[in-house]
PDB file of N, CA and C in Angstrom:
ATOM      1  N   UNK A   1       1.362  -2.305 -13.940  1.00  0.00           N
ATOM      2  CA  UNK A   1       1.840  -0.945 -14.048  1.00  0.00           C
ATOM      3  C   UNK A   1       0.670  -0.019 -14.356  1.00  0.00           C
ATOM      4  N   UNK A   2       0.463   1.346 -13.851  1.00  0.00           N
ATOM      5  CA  UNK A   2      -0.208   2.275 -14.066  1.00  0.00           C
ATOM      6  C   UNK A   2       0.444   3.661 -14.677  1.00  0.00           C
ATOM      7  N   UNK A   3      -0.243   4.466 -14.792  1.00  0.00           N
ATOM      8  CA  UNK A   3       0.606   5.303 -15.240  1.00  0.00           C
ATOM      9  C   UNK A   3      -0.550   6.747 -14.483  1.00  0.00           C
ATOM     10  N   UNK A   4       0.295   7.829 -13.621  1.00  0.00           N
ATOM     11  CA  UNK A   4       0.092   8.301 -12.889  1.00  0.00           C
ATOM     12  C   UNK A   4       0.103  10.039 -13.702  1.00  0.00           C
ATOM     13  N   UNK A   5      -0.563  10.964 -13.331  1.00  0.00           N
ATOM     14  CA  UNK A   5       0.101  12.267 -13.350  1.00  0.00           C
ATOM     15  C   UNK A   5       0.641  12.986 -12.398  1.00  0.00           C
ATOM     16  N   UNK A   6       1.186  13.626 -13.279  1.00  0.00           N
ATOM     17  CA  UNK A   6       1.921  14.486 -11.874  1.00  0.00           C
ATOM     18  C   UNK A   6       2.385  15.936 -12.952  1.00  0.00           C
ATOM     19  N   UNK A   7       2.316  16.702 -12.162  1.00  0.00           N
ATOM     20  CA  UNK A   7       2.511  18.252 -12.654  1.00  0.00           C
ATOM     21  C   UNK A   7       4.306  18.222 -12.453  1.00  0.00           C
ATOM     22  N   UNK A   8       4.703  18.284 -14.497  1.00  0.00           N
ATOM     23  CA  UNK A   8       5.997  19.249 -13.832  1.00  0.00           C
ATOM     24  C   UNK A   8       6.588  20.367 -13.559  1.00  0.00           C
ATOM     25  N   UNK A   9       7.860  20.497 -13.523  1.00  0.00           N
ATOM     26  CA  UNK A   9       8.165  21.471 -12.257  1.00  0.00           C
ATOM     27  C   UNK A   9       8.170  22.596 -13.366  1.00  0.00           C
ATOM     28  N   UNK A  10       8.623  22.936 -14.935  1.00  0.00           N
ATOM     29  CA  UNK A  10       8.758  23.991 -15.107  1.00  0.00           C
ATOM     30  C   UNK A  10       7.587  24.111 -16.403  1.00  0.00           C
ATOM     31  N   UNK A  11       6.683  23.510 -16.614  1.00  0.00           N
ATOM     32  CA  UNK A  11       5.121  23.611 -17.388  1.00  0.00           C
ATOM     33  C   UNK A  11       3.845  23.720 -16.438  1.00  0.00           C
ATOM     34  N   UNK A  12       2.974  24.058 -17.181  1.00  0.00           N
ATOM     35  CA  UNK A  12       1.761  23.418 -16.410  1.00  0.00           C
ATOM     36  C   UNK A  12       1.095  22.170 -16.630  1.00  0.00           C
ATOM     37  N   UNK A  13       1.935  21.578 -18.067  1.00  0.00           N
ATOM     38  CA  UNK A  13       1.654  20.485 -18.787  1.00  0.00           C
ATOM     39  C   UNK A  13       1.909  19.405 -17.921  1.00  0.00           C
ATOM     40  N   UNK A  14       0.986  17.976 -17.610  1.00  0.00           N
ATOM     41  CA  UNK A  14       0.807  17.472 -16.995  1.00  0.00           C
ATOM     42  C   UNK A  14       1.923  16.261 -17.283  1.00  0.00           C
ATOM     43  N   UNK A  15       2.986  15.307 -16.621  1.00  0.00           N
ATOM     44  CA  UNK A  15       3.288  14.468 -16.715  1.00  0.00           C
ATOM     45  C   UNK A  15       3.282  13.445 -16.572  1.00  0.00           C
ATOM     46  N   UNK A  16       3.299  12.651 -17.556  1.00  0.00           N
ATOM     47  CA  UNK A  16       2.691  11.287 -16.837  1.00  0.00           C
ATOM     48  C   UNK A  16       3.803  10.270 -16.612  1.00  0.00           C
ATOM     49  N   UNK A  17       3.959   9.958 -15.639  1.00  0.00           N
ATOM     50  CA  UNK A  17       5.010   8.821 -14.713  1.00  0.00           C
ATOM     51  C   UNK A  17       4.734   7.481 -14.887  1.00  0.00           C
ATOM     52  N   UNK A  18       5.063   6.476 -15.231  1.00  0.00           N
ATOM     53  CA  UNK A  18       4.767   5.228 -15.179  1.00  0.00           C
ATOM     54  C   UNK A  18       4.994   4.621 -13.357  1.00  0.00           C
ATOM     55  N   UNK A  19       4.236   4.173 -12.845  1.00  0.00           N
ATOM     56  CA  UNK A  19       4.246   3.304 -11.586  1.00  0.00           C
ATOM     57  C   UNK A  19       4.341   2.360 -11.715  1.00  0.00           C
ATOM     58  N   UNK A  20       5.601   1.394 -11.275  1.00  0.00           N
ATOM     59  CA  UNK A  20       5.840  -0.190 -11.190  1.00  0.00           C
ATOM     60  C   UNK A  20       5.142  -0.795  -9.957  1.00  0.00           C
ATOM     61  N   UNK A  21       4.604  -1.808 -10.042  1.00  0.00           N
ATOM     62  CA  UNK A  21       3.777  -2.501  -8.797  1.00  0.00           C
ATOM     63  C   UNK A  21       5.145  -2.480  -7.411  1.00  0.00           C
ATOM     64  N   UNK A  22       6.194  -2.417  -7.654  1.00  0.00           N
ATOM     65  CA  UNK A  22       6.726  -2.027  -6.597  1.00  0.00           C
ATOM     66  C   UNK A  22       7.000  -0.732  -5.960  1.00  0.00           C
ATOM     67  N   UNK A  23       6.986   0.341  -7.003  1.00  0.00           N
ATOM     68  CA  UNK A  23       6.647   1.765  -6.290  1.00  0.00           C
ATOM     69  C   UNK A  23       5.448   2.162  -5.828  1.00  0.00           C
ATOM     70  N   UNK A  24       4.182   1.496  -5.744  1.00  0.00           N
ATOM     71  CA  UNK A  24       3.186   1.638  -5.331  1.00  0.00           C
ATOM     72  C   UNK A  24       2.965   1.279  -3.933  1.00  0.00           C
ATOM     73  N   UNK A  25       2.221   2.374  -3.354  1.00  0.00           N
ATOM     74  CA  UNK A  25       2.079   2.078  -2.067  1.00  0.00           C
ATOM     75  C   UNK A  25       1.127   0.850  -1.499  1.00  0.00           C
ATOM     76  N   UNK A  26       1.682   0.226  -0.644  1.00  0.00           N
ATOM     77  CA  UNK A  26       0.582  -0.855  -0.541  1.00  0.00           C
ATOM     78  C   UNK A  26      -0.641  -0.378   0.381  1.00  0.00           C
ATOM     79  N   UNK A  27      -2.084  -0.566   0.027  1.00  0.00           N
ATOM     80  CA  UNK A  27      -3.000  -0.298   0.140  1.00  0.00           C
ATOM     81  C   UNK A  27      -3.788  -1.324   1.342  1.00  0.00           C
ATOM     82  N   UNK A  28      -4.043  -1.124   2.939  1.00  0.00           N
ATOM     83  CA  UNK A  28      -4.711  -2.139   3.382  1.00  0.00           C
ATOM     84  C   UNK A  28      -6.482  -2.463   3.139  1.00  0.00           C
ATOM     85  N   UNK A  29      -6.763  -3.445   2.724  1.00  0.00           N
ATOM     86  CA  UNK A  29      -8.139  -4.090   2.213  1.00  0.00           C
ATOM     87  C   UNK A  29      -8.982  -3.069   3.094  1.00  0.00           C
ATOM     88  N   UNK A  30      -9.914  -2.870   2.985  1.00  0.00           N
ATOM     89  CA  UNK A  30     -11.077  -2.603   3.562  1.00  0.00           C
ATOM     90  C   UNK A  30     -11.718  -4.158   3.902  1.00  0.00           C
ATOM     91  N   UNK A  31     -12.716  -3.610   5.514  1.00  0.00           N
ATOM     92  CA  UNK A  31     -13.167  -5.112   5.462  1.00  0.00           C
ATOM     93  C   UNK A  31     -14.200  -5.434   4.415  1.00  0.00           C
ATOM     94  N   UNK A  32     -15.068  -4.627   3.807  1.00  0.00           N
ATOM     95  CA  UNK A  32     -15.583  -5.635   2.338  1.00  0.00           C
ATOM     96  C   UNK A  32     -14.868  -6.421   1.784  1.00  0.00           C
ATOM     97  N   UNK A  33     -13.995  -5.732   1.112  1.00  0.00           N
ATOM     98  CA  UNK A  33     -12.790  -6.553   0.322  1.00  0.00           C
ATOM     99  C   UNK A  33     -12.184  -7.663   0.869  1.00  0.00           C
ATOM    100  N   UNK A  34     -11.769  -7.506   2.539  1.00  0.00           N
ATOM    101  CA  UNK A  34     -11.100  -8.964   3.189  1.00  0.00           C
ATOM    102  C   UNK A  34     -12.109 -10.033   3.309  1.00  0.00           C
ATOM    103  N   UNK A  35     -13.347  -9.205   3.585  1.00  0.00           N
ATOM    104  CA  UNK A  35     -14.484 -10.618   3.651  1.00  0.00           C
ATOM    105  C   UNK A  35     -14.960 -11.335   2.178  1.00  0.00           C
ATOM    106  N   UNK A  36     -14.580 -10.433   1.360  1.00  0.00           N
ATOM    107  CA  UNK A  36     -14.395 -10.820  -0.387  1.00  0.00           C
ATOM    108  C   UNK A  36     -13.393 -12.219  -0.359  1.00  0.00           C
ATOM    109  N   UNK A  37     -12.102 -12.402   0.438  1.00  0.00           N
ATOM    110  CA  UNK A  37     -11.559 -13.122   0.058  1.00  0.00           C
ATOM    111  C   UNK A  37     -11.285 -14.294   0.987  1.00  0.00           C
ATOM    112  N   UNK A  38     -12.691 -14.203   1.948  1.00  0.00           N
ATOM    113  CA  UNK A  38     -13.289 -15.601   3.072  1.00  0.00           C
ATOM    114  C   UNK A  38     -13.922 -16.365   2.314  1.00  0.00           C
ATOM    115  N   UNK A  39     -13.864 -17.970   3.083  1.00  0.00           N
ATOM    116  CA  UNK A  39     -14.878 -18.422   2.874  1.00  0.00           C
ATOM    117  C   UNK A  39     -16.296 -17.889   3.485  1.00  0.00           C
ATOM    118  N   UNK A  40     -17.417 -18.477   2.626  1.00  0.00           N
ATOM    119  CA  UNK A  40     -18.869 -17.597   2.753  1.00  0.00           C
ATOM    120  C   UNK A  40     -19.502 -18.070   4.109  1.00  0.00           C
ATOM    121  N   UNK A  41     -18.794 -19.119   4.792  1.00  0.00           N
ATOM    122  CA  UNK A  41     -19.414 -19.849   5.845  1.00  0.00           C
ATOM    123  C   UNK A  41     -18.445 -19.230   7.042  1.00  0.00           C
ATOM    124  N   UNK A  42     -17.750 -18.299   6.672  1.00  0.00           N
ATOM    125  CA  UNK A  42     -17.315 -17.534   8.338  1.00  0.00           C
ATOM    126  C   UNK A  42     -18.336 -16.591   8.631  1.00  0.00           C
ATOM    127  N   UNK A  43     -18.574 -16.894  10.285  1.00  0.00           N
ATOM    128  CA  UNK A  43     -19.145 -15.956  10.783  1.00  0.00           C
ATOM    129  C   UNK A  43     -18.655 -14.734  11.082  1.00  0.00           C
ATOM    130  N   UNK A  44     -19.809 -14.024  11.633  1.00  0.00           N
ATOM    131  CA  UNK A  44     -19.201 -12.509  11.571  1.00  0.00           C
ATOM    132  C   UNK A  44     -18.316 -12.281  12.577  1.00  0.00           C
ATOM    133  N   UNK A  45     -18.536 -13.004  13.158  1.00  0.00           N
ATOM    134  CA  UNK A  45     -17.258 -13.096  14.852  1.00  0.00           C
ATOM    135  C   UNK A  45     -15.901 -13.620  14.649  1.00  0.00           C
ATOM    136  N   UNK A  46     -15.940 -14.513  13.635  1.00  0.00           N
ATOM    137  CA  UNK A  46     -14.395 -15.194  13.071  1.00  0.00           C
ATOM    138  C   UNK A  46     -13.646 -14.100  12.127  1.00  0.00           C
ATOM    139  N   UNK A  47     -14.800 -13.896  11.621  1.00  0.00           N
ATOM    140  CA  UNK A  47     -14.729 -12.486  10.060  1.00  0.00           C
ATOM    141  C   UNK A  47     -13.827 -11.382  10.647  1.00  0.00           C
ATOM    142  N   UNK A  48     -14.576 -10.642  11.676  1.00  0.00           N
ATOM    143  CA  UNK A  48     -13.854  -9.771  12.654  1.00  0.00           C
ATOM    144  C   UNK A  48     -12.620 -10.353  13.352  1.00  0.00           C
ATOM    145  N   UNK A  49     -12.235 -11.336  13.998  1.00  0.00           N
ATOM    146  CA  UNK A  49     -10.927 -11.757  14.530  1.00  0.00           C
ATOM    147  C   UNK A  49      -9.740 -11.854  13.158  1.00  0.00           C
ATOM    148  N   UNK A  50     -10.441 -12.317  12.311  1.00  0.00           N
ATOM    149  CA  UNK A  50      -9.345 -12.565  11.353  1.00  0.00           C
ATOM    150  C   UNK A  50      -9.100 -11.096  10.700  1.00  0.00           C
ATOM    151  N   UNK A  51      -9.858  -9.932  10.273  1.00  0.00           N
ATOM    152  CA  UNK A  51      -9.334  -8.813   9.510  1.00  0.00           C
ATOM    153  C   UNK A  51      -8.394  -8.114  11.144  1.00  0.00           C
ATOM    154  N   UNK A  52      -9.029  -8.378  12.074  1.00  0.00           N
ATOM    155  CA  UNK A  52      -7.839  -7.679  13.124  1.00  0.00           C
ATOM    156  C   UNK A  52      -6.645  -8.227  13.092  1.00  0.00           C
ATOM    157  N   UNK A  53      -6.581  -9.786  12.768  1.00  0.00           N
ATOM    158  CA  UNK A  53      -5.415  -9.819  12.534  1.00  0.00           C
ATOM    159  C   UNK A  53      -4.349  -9.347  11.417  1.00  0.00           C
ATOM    160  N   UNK A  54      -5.456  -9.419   9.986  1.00  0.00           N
ATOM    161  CA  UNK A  54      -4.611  -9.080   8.822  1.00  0.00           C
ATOM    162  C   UNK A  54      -4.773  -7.784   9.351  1.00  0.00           C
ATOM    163  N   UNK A  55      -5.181  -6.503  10.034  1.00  0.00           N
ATOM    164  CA  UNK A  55      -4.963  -5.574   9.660  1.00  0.00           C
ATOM    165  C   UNK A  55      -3.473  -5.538  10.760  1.00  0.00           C
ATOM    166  N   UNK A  56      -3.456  -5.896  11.872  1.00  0.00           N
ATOM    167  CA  UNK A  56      -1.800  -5.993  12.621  1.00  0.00           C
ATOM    168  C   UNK A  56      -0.745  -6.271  12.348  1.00  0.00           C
ATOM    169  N   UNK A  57      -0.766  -7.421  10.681  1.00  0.00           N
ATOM    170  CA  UNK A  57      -0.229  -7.864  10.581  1.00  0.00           C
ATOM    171  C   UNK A  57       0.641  -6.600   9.638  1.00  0.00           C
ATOM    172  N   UNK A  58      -0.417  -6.640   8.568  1.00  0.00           N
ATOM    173  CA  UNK A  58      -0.263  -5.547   7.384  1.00  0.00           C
ATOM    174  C   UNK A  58       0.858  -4.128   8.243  1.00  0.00           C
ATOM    175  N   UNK A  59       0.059  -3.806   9.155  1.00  0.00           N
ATOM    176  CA  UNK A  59       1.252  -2.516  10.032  1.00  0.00           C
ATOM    177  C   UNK A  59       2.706  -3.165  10.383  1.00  0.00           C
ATOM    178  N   UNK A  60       2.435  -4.532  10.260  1.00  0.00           N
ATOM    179  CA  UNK A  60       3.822  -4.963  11.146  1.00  0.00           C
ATOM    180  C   UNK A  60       4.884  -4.895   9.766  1.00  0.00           C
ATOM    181  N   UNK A  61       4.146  -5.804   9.175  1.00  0.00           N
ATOM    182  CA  UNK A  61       4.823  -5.574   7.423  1.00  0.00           C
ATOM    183  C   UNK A  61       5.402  -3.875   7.117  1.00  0.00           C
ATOM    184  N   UNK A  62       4.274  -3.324   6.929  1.00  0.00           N
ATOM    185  CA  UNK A  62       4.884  -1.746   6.029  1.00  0.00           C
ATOM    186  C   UNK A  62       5.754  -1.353   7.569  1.00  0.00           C
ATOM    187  N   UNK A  63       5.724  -1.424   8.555  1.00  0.00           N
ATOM    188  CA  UNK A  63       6.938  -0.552   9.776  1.00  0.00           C
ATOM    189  C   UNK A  63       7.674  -1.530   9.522  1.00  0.00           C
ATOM    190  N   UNK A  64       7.759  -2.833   9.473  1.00  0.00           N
ATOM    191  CA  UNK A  64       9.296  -3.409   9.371  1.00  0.00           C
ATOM    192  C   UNK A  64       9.619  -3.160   7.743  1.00  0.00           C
ATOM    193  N   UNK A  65       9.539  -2.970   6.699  1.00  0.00           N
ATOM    194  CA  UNK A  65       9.501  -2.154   5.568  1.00  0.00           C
ATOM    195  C   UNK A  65      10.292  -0.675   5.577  1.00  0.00           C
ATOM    196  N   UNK A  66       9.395   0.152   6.537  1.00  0.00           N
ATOM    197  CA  UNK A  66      10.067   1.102   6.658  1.00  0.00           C
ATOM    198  C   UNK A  66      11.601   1.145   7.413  1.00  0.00           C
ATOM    199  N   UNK A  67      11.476   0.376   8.331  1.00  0.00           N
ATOM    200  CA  UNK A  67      12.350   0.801   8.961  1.00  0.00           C
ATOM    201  C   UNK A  67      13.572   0.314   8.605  1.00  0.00           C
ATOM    202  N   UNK A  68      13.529  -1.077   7.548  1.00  0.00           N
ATOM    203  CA  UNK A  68      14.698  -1.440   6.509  1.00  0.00           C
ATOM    204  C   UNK A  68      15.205  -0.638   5.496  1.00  0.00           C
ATOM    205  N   UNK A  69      14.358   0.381   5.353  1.00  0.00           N
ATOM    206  CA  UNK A  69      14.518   1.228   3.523  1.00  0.00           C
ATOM    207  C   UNK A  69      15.072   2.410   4.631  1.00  0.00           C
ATOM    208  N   UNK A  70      14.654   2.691   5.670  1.00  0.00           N
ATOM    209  CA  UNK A  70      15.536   4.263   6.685  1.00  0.00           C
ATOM    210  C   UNK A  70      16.504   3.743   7.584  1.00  0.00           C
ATOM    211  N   UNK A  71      16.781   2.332   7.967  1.00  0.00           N
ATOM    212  CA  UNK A  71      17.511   2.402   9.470  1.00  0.00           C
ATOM    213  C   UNK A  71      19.131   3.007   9.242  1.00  0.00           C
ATOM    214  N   UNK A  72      19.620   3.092   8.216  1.00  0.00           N
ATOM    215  CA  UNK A  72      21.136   3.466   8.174  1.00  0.00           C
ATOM    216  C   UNK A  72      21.047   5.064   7.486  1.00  0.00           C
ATOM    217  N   UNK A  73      19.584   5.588   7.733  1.00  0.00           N
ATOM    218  CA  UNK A  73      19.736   6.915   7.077  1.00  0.00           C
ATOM    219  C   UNK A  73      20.261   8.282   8.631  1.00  0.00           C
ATOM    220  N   UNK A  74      20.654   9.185   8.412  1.00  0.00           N
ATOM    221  CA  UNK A  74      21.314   9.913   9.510  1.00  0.00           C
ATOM    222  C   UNK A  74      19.982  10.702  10.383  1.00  0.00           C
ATOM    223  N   UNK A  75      19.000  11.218   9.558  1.00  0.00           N
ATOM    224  CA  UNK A  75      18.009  11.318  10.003  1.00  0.00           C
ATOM    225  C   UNK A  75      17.586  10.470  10.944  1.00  0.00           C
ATOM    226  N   UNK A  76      17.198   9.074  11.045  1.00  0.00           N
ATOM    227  CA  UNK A  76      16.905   8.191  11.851  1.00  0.00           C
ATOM    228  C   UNK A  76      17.941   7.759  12.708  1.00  0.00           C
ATOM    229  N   UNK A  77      18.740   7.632  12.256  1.00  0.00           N
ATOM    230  CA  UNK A  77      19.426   7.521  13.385  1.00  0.00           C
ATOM    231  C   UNK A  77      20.154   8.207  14.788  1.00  0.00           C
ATOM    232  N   UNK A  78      19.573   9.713  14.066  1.00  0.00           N
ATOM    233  CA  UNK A  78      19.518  10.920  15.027  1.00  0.00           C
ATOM    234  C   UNK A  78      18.621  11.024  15.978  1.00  0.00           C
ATOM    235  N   UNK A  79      17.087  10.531  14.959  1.00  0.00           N
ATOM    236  CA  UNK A  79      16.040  10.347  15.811  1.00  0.00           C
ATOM    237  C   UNK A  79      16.102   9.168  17.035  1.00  0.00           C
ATOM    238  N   UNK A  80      16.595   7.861  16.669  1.00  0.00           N
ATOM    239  CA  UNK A  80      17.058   7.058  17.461  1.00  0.00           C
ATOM    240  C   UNK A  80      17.813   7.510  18.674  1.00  0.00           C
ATOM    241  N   UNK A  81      18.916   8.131  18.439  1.00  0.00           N
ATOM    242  CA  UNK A  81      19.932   8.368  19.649  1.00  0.00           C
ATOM    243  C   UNK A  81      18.642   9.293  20.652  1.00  0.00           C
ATOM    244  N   UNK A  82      18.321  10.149  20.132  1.00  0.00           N
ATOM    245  CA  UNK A  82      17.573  11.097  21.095  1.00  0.00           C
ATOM    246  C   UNK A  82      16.646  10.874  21.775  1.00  0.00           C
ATOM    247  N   UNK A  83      16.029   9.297  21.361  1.00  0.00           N
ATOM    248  CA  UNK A  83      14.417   8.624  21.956  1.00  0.00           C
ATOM    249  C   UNK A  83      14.875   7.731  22.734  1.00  0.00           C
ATOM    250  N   UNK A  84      16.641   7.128  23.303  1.00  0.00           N
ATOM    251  CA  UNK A  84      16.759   6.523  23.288  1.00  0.00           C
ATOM    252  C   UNK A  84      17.061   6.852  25.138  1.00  0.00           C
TER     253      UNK A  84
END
């Protein structure tokens, strides 16, 4: 948990929000960080195939994410009928 500010609505006094590791947005690695968590004997050619994959994967995750937490909202499903 962190604890965040945020301005409220009728002070200028700052509030501070607690953030649960599940209201936090998930953050994708940078490749430093993904090659942080290789073994030291991948090359840079494996290094690169594998963060393309975690990074495809990671989008596939947060859009199927999203689209579980909106698909029964009216908004989307407005948007749906009309793209459709």
């Amino acid at each position: 948990m962190s604890n965040v500010l945020d301005s409220a609505t009728d002070t200028y006094d700052p509030v501070v929000k607690t953030v649960t590791e599940e209201d936090a947005v998930p953050v994708m690695m940078t490749f430093k960080k993904f090659l942080a968590t290789q073994d030291d004997s991948i090359t840079d050619e494996e290094a690169i195939a594998k963060y393309s994959e975690y990074k495809l994967e990671f989008r596939r995750q947060e859009l199927q994410k999203f689209f579980t937490a909106h698909k029964d909202e009216q908004w989307w499903v407005m948007m749906m009928i009309k793209h459709c």
